[in-house]
PDB file of N, CA and C in Angstrom:
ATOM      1  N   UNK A   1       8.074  13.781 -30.132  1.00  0.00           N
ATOM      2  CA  UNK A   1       6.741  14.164 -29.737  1.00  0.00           C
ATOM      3  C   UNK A   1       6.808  15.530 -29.025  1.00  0.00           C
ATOM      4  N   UNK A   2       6.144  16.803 -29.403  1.00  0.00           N
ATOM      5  CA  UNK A   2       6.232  17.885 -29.165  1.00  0.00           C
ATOM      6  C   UNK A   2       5.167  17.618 -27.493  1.00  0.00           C
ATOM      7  N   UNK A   3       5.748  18.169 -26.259  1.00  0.00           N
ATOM      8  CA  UNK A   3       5.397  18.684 -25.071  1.00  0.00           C
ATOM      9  C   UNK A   3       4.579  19.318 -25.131  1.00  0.00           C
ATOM     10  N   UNK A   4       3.399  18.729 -24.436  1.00  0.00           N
ATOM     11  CA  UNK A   4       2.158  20.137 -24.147  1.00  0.00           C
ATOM     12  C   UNK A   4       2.022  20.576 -22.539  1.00  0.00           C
ATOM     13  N   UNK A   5       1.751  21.826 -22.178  1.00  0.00           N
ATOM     14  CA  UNK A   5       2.136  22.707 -20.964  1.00  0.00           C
ATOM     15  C   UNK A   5       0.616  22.856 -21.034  1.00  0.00           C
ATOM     16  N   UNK A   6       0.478  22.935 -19.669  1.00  0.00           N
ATOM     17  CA  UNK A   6      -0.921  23.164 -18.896  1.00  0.00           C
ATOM     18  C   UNK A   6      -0.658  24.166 -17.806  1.00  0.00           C
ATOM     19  N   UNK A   7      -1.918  25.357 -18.066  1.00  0.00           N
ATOM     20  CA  UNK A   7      -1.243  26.122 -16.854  1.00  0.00           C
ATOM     21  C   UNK A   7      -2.557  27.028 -16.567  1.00  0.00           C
ATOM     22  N   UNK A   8      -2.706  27.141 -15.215  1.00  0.00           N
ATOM     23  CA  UNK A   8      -3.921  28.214 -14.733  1.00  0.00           C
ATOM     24  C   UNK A   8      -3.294  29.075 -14.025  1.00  0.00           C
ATOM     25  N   UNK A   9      -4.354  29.903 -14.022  1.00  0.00           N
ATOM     26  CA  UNK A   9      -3.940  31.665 -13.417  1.00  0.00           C
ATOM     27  C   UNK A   9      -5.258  32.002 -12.266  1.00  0.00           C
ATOM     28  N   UNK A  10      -5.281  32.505 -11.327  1.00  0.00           N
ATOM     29  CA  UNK A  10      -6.138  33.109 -10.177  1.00  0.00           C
ATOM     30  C   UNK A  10      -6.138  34.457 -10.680  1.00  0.00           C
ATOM     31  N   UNK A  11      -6.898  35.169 -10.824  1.00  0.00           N
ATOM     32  CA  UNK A  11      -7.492  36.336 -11.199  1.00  0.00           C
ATOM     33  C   UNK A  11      -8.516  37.142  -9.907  1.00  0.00           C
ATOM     34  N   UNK A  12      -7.875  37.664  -9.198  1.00  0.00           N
ATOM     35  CA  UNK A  12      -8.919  38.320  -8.061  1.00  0.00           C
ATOM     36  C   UNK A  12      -9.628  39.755  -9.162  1.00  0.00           C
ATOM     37  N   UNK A  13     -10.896  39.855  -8.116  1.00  0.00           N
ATOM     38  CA  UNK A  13     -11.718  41.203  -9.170  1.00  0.00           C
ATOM     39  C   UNK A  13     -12.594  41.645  -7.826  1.00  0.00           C
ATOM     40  N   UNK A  14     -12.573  43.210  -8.050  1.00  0.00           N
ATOM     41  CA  UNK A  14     -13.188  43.611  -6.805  1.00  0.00           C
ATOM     42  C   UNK A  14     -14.431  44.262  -7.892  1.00  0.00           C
ATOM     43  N   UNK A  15     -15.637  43.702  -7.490  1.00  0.00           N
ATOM     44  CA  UNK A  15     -16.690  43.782  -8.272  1.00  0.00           C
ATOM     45  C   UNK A  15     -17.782  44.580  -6.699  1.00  0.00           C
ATOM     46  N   UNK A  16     -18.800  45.379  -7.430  1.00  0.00           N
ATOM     47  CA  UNK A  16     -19.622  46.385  -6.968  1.00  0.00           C
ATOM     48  C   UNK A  16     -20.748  46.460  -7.442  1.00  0.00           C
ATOM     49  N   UNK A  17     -21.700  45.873  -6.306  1.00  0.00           N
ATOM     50  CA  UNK A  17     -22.937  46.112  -6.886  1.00  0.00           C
ATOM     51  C   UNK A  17     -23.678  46.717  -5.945  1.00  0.00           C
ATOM     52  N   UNK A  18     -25.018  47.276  -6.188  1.00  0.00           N
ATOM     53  CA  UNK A  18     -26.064  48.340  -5.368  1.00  0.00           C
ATOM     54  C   UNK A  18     -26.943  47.459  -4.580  1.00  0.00           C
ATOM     55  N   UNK A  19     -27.148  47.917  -3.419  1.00  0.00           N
ATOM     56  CA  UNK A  19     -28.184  47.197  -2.579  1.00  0.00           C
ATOM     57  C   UNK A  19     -28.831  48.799  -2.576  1.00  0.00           C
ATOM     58  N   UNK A  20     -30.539  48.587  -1.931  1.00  0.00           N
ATOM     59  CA  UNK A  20     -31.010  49.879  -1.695  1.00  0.00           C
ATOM     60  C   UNK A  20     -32.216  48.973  -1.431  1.00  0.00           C
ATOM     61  N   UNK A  21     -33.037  49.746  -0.664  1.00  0.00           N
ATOM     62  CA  UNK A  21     -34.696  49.706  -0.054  1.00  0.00           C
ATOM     63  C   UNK A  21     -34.703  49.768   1.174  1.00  0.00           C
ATOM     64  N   UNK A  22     -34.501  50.375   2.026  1.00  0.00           N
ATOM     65  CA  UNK A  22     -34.649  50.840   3.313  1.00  0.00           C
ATOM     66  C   UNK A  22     -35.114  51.546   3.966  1.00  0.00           C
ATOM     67  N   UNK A  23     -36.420  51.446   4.702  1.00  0.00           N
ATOM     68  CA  UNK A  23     -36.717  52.656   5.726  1.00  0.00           C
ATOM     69  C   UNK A  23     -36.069  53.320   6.337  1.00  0.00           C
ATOM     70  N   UNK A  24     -36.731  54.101   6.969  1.00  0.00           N
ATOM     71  CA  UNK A  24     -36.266  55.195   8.000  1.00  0.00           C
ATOM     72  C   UNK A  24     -36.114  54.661   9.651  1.00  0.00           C
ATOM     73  N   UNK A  25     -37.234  53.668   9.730  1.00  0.00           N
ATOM     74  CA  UNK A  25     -36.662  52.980  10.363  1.00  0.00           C
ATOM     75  C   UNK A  25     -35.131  52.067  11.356  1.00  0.00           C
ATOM     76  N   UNK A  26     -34.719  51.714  10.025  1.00  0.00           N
ATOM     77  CA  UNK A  26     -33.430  51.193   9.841  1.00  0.00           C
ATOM     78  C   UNK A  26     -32.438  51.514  10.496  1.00  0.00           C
ATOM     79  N   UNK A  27     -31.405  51.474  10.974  1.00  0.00           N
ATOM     80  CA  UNK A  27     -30.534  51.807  11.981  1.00  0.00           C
ATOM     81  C   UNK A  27     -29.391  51.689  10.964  1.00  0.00           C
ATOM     82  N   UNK A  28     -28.257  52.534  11.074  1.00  0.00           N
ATOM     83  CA  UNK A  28     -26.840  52.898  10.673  1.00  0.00           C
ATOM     84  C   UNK A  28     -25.966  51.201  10.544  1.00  0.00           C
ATOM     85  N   UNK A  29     -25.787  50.850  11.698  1.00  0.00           N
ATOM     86  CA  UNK A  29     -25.818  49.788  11.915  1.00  0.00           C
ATOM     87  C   UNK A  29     -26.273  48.337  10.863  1.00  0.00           C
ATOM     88  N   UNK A  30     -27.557  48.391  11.237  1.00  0.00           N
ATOM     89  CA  UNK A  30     -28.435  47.362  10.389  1.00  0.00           C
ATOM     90  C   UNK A  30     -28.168  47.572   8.846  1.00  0.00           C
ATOM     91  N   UNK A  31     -28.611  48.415   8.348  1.00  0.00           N
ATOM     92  CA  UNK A  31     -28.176  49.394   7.239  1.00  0.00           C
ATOM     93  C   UNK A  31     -26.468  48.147   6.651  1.00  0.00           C
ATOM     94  N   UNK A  32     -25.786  48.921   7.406  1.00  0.00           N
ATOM     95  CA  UNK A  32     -24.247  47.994   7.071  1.00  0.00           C
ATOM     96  C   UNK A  32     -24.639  46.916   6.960  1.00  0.00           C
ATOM     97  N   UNK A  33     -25.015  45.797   7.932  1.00  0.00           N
ATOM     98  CA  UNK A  33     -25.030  44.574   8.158  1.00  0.00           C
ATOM     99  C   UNK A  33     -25.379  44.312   6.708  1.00  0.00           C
ATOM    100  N   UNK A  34     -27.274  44.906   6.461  1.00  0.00           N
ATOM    101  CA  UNK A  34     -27.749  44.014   5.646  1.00  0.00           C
ATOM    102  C   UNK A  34     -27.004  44.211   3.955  1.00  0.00           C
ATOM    103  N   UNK A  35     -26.331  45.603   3.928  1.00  0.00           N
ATOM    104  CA  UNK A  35     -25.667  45.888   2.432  1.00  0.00           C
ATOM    105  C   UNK A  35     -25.208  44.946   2.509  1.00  0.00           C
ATOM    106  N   UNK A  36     -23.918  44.499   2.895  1.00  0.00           N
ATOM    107  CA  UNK A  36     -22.990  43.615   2.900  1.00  0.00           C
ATOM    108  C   UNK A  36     -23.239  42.815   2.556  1.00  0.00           C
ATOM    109  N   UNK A  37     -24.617  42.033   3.867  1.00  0.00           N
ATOM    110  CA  UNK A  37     -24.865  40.189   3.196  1.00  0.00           C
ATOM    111  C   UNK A  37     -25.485  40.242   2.142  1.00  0.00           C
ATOM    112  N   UNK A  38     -25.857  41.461   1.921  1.00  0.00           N
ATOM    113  CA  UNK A  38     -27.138  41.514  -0.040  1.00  0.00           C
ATOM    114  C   UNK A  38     -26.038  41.497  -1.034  1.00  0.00           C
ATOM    115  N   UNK A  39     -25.046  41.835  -0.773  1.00  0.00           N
ATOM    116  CA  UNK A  39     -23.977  42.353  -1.962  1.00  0.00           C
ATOM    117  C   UNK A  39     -23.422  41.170  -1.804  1.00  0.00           C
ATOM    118  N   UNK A  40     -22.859  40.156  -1.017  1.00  0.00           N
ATOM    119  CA  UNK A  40     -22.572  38.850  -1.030  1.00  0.00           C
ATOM    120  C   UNK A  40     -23.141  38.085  -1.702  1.00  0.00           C
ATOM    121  N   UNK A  41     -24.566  38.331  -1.412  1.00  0.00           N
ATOM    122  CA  UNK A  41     -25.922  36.824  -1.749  1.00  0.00           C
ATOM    123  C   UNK A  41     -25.959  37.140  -3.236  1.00  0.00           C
ATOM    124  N   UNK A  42     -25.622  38.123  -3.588  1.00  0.00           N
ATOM    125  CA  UNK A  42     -26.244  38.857  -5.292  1.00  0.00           C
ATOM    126  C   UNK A  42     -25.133  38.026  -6.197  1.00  0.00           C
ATOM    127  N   UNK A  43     -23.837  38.723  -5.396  1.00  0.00           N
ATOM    128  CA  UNK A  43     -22.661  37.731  -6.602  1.00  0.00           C
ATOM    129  C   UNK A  43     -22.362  36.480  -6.436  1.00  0.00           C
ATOM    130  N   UNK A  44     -23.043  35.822  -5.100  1.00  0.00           N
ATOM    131  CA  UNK A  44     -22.663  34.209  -5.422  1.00  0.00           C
ATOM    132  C   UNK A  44     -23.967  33.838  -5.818  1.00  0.00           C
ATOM    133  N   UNK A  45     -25.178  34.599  -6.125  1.00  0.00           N
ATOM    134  CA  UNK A  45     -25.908  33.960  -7.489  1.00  0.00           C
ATOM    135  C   UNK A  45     -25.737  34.061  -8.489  1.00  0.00           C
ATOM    136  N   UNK A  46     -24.935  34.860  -8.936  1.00  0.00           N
ATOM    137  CA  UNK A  46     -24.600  35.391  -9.643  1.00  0.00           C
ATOM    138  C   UNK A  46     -23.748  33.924 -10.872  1.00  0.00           C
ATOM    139  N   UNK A  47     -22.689  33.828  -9.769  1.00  0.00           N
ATOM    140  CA  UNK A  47     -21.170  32.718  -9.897  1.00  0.00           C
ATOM    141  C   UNK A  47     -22.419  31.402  -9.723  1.00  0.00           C
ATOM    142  N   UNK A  48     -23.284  30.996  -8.578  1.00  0.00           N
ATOM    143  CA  UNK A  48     -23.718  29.808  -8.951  1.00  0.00           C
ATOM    144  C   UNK A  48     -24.493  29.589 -10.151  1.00  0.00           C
ATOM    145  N   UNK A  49     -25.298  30.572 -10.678  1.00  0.00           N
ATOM    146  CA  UNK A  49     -25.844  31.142 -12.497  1.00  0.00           C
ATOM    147  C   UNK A  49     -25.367  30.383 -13.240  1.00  0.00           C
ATOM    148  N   UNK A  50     -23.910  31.142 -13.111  1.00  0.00           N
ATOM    149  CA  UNK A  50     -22.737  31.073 -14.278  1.00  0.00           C
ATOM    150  C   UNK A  50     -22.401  29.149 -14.939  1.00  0.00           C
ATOM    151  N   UNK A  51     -21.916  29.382 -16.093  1.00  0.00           N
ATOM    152  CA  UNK A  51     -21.513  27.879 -16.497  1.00  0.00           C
ATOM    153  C   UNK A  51     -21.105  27.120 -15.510  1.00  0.00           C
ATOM    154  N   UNK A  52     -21.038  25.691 -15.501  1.00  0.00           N
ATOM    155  CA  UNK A  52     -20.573  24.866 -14.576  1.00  0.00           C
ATOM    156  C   UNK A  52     -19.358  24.808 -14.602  1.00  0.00           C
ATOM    157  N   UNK A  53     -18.845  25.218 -15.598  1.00  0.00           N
ATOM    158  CA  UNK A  53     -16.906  24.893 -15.880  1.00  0.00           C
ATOM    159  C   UNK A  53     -16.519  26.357 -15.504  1.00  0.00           C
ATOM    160  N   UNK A  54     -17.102  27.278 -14.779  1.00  0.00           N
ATOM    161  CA  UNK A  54     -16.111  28.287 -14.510  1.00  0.00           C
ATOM    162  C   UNK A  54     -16.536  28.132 -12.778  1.00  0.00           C
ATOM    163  N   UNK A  55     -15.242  28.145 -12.741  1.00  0.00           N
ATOM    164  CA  UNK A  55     -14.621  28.036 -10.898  1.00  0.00           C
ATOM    165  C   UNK A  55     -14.240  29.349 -10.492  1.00  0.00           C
ATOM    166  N   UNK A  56     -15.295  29.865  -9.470  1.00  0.00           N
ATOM    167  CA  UNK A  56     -14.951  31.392  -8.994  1.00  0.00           C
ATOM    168  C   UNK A  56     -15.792  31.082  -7.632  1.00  0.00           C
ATOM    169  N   UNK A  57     -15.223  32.085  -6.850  1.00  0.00           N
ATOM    170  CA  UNK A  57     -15.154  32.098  -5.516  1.00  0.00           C
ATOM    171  C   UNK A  57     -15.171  33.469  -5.170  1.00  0.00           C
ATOM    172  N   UNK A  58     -16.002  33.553  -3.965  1.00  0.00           N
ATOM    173  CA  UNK A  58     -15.919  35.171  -3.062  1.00  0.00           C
ATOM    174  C   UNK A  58     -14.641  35.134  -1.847  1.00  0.00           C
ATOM    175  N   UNK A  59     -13.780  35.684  -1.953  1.00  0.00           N
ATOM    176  CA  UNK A  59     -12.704  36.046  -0.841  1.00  0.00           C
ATOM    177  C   UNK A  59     -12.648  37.374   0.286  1.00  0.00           C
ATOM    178  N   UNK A  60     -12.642  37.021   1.020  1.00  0.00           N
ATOM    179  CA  UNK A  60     -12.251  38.609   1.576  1.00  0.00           C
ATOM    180  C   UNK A  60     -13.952  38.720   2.412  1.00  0.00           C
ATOM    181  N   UNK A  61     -13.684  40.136   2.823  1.00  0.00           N
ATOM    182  CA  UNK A  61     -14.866  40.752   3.381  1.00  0.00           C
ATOM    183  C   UNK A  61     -15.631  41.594   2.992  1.00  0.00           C
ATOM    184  N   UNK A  62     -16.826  41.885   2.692  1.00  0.00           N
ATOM    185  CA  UNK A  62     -17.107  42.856   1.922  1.00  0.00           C
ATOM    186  C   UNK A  62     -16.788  44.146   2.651  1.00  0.00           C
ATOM    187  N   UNK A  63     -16.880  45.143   2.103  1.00  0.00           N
ATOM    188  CA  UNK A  63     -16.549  46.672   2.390  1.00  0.00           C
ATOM    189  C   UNK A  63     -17.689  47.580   1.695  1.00  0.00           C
ATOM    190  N   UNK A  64     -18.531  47.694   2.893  1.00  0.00           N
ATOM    191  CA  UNK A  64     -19.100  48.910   2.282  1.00  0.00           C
ATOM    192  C   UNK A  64     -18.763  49.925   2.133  1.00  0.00           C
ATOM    193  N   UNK A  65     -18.665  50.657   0.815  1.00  0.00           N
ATOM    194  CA  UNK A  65     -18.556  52.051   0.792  1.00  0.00           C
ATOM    195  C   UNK A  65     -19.161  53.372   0.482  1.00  0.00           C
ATOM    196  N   UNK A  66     -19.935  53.128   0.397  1.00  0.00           N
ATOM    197  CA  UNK A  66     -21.149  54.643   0.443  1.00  0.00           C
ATOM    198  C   UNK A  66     -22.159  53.998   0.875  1.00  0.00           C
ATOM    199  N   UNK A  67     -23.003  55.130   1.149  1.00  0.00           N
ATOM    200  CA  UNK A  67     -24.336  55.270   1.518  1.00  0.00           C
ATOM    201  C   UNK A  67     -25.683  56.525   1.303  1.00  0.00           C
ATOM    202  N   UNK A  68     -26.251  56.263  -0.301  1.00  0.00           N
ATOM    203  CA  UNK A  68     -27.037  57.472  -0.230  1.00  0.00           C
ATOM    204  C   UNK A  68     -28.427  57.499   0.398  1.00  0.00           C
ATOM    205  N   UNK A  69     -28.562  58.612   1.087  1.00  0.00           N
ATOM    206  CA  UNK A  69     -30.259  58.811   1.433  1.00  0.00           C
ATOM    207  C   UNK A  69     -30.864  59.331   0.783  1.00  0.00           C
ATOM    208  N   UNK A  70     -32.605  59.354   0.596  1.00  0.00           N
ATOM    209  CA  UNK A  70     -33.271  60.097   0.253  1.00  0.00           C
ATOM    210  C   UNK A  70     -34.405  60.484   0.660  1.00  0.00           C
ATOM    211  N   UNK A  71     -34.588  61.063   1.180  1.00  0.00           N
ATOM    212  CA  UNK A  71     -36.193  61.502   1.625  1.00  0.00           C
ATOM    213  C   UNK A  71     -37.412  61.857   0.382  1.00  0.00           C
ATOM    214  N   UNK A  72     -38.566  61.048   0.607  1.00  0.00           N
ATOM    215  CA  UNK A  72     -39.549  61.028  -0.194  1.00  0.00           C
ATOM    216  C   UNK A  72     -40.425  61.505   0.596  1.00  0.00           C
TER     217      UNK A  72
END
């Protein structure tokens, strides 16, 4: 009887998406806070969306890294 092998792999992915709508208001500060938890909330709807048979998870902290302004 030929052996069958079962085997999984963890795959990390640093994925990037855009937050934006902010007054002038807004503080530097706040600004950070809220990118972050928007860019969180976006990809675990994202993953809860997704098929039921795929198992993915957010790790780590987010990192914001830019910030454009624009005056209108």
């Amino acid at each position: 009887m030929e052996k069958r092998i079962q085997a999984k792999a963890r795959v990390q992915l640093t994925v990037e998406v855009e937050e934006s709508m902010w007054g002038l208001d807004c503080s530097i500060g706040q600004l950070y806070k809220q990118a972050a938890e928007g860019g969180v909330a976006k990809v675990r709807k994202i993953i809860s969306d997704a098929n039921a048979h795929s198992k993915a998870t957010i790790i780590g902290e987010p990192k914001v890294v830019g910030i454009i302004t624009e005056e209108s």
